[in-house]
Protein backbone atom coordinates (compact mmCIF):
# COMPACT_ATOMS: atom_id res chain seq x y z
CA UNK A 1 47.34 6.35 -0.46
CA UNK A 2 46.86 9.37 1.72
CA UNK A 3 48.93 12.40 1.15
CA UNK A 4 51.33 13.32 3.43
CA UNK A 5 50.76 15.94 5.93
CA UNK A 6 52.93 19.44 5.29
CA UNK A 7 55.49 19.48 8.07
CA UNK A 8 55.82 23.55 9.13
CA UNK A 9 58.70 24.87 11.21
CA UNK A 10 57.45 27.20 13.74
CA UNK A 11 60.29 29.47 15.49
CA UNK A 12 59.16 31.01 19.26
CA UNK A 13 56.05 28.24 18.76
CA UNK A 14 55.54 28.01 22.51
CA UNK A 15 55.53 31.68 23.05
CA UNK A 16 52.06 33.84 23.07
CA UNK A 17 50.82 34.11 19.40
CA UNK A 18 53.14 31.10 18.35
CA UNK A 19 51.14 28.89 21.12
CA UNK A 20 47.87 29.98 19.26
CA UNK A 21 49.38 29.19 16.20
CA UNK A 22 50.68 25.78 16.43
CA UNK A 23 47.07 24.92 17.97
CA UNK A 24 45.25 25.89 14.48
CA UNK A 25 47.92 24.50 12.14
CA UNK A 26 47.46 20.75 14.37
CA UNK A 27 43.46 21.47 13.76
CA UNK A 28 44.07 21.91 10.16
CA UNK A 29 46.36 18.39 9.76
CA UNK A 30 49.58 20.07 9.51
CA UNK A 31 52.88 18.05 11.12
CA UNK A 32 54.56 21.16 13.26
CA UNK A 33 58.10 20.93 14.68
CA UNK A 34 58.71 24.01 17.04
CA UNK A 35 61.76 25.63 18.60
CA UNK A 36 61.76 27.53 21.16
CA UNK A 37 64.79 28.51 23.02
CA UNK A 38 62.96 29.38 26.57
CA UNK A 39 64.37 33.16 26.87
CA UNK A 40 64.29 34.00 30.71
CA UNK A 41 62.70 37.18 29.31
CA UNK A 42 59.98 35.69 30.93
CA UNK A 43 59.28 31.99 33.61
CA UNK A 44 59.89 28.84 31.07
CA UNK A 45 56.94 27.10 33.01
CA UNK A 46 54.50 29.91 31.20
CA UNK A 47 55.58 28.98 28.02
CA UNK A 48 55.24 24.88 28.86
CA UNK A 49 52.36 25.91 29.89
CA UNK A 50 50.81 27.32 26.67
CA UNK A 51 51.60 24.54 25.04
CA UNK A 52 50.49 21.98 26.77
CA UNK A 53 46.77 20.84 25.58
CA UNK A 54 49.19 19.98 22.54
CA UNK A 55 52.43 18.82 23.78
CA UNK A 56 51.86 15.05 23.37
CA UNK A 57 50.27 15.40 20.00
CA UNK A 58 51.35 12.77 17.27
CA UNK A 59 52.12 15.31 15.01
CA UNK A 60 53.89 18.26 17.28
CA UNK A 61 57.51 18.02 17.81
CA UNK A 62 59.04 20.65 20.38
CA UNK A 63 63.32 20.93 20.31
CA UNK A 64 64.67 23.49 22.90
CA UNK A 65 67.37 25.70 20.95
CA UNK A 66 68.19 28.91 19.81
CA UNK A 67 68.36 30.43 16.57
CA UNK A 68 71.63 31.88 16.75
CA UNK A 69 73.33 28.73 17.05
CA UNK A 70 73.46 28.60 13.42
CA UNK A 71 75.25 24.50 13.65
CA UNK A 72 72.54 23.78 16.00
CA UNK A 73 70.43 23.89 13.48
CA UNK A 74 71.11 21.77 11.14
CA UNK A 75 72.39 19.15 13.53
CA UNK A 76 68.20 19.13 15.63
CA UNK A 77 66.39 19.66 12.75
CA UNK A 78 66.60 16.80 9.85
CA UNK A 79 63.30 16.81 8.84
CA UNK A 80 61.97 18.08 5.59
CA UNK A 81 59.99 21.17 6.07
CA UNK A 82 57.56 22.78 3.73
CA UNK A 83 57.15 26.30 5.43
CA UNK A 84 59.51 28.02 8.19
CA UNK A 85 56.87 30.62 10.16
CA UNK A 86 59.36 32.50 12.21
CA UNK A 87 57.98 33.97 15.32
CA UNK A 88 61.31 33.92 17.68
CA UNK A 89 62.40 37.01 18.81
CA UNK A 90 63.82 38.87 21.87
CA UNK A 91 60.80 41.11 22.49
CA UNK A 92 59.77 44.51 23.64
CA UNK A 93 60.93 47.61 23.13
CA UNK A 94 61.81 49.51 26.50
CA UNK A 95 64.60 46.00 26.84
CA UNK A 96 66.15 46.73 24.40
CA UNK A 97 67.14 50.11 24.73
CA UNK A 98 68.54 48.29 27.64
CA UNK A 99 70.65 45.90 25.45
CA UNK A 100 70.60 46.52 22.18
CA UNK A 101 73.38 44.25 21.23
CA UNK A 102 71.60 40.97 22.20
CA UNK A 103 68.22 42.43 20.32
CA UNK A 104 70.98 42.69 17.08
CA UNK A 105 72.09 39.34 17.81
CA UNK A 106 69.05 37.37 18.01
CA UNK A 107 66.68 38.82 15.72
CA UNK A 108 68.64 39.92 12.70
CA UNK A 109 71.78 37.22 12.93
CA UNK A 110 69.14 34.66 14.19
CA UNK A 111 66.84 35.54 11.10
CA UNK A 112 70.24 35.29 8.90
CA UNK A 113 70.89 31.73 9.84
CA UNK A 114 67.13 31.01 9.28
CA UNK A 115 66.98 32.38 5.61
CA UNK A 116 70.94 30.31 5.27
CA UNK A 117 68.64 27.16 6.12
CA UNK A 118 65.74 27.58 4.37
CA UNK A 119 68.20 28.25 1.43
CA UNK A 120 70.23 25.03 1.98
CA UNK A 121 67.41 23.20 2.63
CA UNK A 122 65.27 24.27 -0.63
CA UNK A 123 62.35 25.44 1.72
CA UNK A 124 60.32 28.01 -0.23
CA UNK A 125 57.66 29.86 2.01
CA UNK A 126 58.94 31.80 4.98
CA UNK A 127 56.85 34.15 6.68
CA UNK A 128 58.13 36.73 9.29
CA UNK A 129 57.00 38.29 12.24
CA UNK A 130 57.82 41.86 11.71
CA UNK A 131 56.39 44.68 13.98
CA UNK A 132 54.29 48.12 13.83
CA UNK A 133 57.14 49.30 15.50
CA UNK A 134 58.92 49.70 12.26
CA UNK A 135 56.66 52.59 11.17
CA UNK A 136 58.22 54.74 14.68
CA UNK A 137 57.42 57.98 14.50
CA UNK A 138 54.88 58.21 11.33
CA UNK A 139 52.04 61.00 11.23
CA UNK A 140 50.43 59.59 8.35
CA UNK A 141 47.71 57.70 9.52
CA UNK A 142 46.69 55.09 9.10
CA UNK A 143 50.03 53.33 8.45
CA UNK A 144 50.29 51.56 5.21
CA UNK A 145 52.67 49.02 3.82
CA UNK A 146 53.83 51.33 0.89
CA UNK A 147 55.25 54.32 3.39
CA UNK A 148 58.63 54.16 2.02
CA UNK A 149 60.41 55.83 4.75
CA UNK A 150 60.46 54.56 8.23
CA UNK A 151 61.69 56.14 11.45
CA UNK A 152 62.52 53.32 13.87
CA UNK A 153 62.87 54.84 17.59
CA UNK A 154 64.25 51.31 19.51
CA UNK A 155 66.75 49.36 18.38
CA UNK A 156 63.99 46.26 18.93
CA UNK A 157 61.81 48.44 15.68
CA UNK A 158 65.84 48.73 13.73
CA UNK A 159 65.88 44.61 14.17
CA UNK A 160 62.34 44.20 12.55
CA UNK A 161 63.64 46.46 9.44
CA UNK A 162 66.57 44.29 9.01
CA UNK A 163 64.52 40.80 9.06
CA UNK A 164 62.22 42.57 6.39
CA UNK A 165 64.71 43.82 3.99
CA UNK A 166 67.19 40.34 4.52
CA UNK A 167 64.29 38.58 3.62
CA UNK A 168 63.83 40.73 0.56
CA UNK A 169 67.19 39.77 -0.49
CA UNK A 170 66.67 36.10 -0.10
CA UNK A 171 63.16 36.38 -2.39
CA UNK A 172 65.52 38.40 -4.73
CA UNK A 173 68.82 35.55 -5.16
CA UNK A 174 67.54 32.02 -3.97
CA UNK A 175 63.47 32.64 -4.57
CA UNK A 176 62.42 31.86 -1.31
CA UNK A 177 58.99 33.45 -0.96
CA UNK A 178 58.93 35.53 1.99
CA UNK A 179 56.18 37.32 3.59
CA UNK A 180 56.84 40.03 6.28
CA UNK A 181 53.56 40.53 9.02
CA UNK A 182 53.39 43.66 10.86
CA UNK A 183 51.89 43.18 13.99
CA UNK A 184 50.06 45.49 15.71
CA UNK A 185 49.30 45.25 19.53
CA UNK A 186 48.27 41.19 19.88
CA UNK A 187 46.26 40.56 23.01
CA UNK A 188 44.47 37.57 24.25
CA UNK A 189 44.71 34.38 26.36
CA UNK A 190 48.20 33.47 27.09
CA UNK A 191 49.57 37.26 25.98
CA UNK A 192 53.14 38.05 27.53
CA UNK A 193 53.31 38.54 31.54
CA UNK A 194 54.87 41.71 30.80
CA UNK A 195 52.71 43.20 27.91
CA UNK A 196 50.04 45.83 29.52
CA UNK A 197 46.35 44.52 29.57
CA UNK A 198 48.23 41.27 31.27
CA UNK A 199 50.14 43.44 33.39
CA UNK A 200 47.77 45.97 34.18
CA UNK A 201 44.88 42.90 34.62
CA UNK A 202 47.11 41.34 37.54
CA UNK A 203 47.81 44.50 39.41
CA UNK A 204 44.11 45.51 39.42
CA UNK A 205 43.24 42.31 41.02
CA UNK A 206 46.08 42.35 43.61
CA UNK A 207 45.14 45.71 44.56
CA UNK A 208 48.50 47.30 43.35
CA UNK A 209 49.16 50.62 41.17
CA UNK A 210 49.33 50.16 37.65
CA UNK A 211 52.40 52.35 35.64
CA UNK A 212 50.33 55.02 33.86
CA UNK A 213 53.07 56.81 31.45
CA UNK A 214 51.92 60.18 30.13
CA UNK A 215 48.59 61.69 29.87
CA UNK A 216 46.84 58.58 28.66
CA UNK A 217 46.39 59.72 25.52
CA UNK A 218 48.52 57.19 23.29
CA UNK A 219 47.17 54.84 21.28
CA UNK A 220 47.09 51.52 19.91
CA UNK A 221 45.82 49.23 17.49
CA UNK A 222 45.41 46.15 19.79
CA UNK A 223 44.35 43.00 17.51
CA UNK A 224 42.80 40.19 19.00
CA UNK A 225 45.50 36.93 18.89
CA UNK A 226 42.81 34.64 17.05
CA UNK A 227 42.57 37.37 14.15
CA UNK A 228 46.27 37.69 14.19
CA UNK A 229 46.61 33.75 13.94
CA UNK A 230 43.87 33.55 10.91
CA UNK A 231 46.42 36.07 8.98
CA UNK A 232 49.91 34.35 9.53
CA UNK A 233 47.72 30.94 8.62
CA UNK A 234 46.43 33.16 5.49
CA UNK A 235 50.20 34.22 4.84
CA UNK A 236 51.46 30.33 4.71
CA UNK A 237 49.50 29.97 1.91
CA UNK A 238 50.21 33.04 -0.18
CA UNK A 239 51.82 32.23 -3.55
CA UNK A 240 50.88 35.25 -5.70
CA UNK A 241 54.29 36.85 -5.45
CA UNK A 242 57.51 36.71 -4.03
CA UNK A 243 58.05 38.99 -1.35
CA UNK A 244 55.22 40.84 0.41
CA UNK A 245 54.54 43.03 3.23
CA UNK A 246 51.47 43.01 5.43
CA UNK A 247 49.85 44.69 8.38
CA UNK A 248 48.14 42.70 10.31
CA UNK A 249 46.31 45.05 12.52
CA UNK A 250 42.45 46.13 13.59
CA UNK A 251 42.05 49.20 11.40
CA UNK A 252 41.09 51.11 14.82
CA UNK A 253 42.98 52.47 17.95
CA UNK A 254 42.40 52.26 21.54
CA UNK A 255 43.87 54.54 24.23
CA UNK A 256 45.67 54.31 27.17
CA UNK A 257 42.70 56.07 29.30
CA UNK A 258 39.73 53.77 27.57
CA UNK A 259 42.14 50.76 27.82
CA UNK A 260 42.16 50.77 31.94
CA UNK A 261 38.70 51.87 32.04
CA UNK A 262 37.88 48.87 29.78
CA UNK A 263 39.70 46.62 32.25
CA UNK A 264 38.06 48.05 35.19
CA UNK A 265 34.22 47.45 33.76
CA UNK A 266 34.96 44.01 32.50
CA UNK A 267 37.00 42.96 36.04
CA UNK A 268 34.66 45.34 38.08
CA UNK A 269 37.25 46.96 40.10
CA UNK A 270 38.64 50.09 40.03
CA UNK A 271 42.63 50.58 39.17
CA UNK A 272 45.30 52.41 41.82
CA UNK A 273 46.88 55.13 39.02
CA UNK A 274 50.59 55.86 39.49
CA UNK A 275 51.38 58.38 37.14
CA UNK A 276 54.64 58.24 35.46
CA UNK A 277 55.99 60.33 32.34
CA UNK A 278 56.70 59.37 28.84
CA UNK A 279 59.06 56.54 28.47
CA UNK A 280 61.49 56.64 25.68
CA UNK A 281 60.72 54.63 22.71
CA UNK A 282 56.74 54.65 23.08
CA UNK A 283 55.18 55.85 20.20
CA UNK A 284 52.44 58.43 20.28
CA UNK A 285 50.08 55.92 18.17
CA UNK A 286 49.61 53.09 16.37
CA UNK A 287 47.43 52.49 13.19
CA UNK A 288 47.04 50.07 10.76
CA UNK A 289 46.02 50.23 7.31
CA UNK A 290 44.88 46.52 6.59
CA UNK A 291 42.86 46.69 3.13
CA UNK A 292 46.40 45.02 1.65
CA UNK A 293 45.72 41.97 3.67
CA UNK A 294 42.08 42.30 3.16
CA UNK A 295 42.36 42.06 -0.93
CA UNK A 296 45.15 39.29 -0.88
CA UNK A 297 45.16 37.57 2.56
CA UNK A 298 41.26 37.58 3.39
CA UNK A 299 42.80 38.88 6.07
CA UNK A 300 39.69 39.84 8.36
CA UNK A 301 39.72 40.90 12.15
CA UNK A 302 36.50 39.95 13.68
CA UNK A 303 36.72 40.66 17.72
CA UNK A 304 35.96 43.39 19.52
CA UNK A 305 38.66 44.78 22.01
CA UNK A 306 36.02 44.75 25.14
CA UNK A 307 35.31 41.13 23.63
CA UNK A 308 38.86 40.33 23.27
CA UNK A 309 39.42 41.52 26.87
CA UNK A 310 36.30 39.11 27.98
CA UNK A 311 38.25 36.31 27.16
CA UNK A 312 41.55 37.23 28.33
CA UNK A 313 39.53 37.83 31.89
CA UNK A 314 38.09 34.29 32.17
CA UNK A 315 41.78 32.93 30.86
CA UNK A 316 43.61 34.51 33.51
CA UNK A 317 40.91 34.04 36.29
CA UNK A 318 41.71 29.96 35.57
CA UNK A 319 44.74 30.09 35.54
């Protein structure tokens, strides 16, 4: 008799990385039911988009809802899961300066009712999209798990801290393994309209300025969407421990300045600058320490930014 497939739960699975990630877990056999509530953050047609070399697959399941409709819940989803991957957030972290409340609301009560269900419904892996962001305002480079204190500067970073440490209660009282992922910078095919190599890429092409904030000296640890993908699908299968914490960065930073220029050799045309200063919330640099991941995910990032930036070119140019 053969063995039934796992069934995973995917939160935000037609979003950017969760797109990505669905496609890999229906590659490796897996049964995926995704929800996705289609936050006007950004057009819903992008996101049907993403996911549509997959959406009539046997073995995908999409329900439009949102996670902080706590009955909703358990009245779309009656399935028995083996792993809730929960991606689904309100993103970015200029909005929610803007709005703070609705940041609060979705990813910390949203994560609540989450952990409530994976408790009630005896699921015991749950890994977490957490953020570099949480880190803030760190001069200890590179950033490791084990820096105790962190200085959040946007309420978006304060929401990440929240999941993480309500997640470390859950491992504590109902031993629901939970694994916490730190992303750092994820880029790629499909990456958010309003993230900036996408951005940035589009008003190069149309001939319009690009939003240059600062001296174009910040940096960041931009990680290539396939190598992020390889270490949530490492974190699914984790067991070692209860509750863990992992970066899942590059190990090496890019800057504003060699960003655009990268943009500008692989497109071949020059950008419009339109200087701007410092917006509150940035963060002077971002750094990852990944030899955690390394020793107990595999965890291994294997492209190139220029690569990585290769392939987002010939992804947007068919769109």
């Amino acid at each position: 008799m053969a063995e039934k497939k796992k069934h995973i739960l995917v939160t935000g699975g037609a979003g950017f990385i969760g797109s990505h990630l669905v496609e890999k877990l229906l590659e490796n056999n897996y049964s995926v039911t995704t929800i996705d509530n289609f936050d006007p953050f950004y057009a819903k047609e992008v996101k049907l988009k993403n996911i549509s070399s997959f959406h009539n697959h046997p073995s995908f399941k999409l329900v439009e809802m949102d996670i902080v409709d706590a009955d909703a819940l358990y009245k779309n989803l009656t399935d028995e899961y083996d792993a809730i991957i929960h991606l689904a957030a309100k993103a970015g972290v200029r909005p929610s300066i803007e709005n703070p409340v609705a940041y609060q609301d979705v990813n910390v009560k949203g994560t609540h009712n989450l952990l409530e269900f994976a408790k009630n419904k005896k699921i015991q892996q749950f890994v977490f999209s957490s953020s570099s962001s949480v880190y803030g305002v760190n001069k200890n480079y590179p950033w490791r798990e084990t820096d105790s204190v962190l200085n959040p500067i946007s309420p978006y970073a304060s929401t990440k801290i929240s999941g993480e440490l309500l997640g470390h209660v859950y491992a504590h009282l109902y031993n629901i393994r939970f694994i916490a992922l730190r992303f750092f910078t994820v880029f790629g095919p499909r990456q958010r309209p309003d993230l900036a190599i996408h951005l940035f890429s589009k008003k190069i092409l149309n001939d319009q300025p690009i939003p240059f904030f600062g001296d174009g000296s910040t940096r960041r640890d931009y990680t290539y969407v396939a190598d992020t993908v390889q270490g949530i699908y490492s974190a699914l299968h984790y067991t070692r421990s209860n509750f863990e914490v992992f970066n899942l960065g590059n190990h090496q930073t890019v800057s504003l300045s060699e960003m655009i220029a990268t943009i500008e050799e692989v497109f071949g045309k020059k950008a419009i600058i339109n200087r701007l200063p410092e917006q509150p919330g940035d963060v002077p640099i971002t750094y990852a320490d990944i030899s955690k991941a390394q020793q107990l995910l595999g965890y291994s990032p294997k492209t190139p930014f220029r690569e990585g930036i290769i392939q987002f070119k010939n992804w947007l140019l068919a769109q």
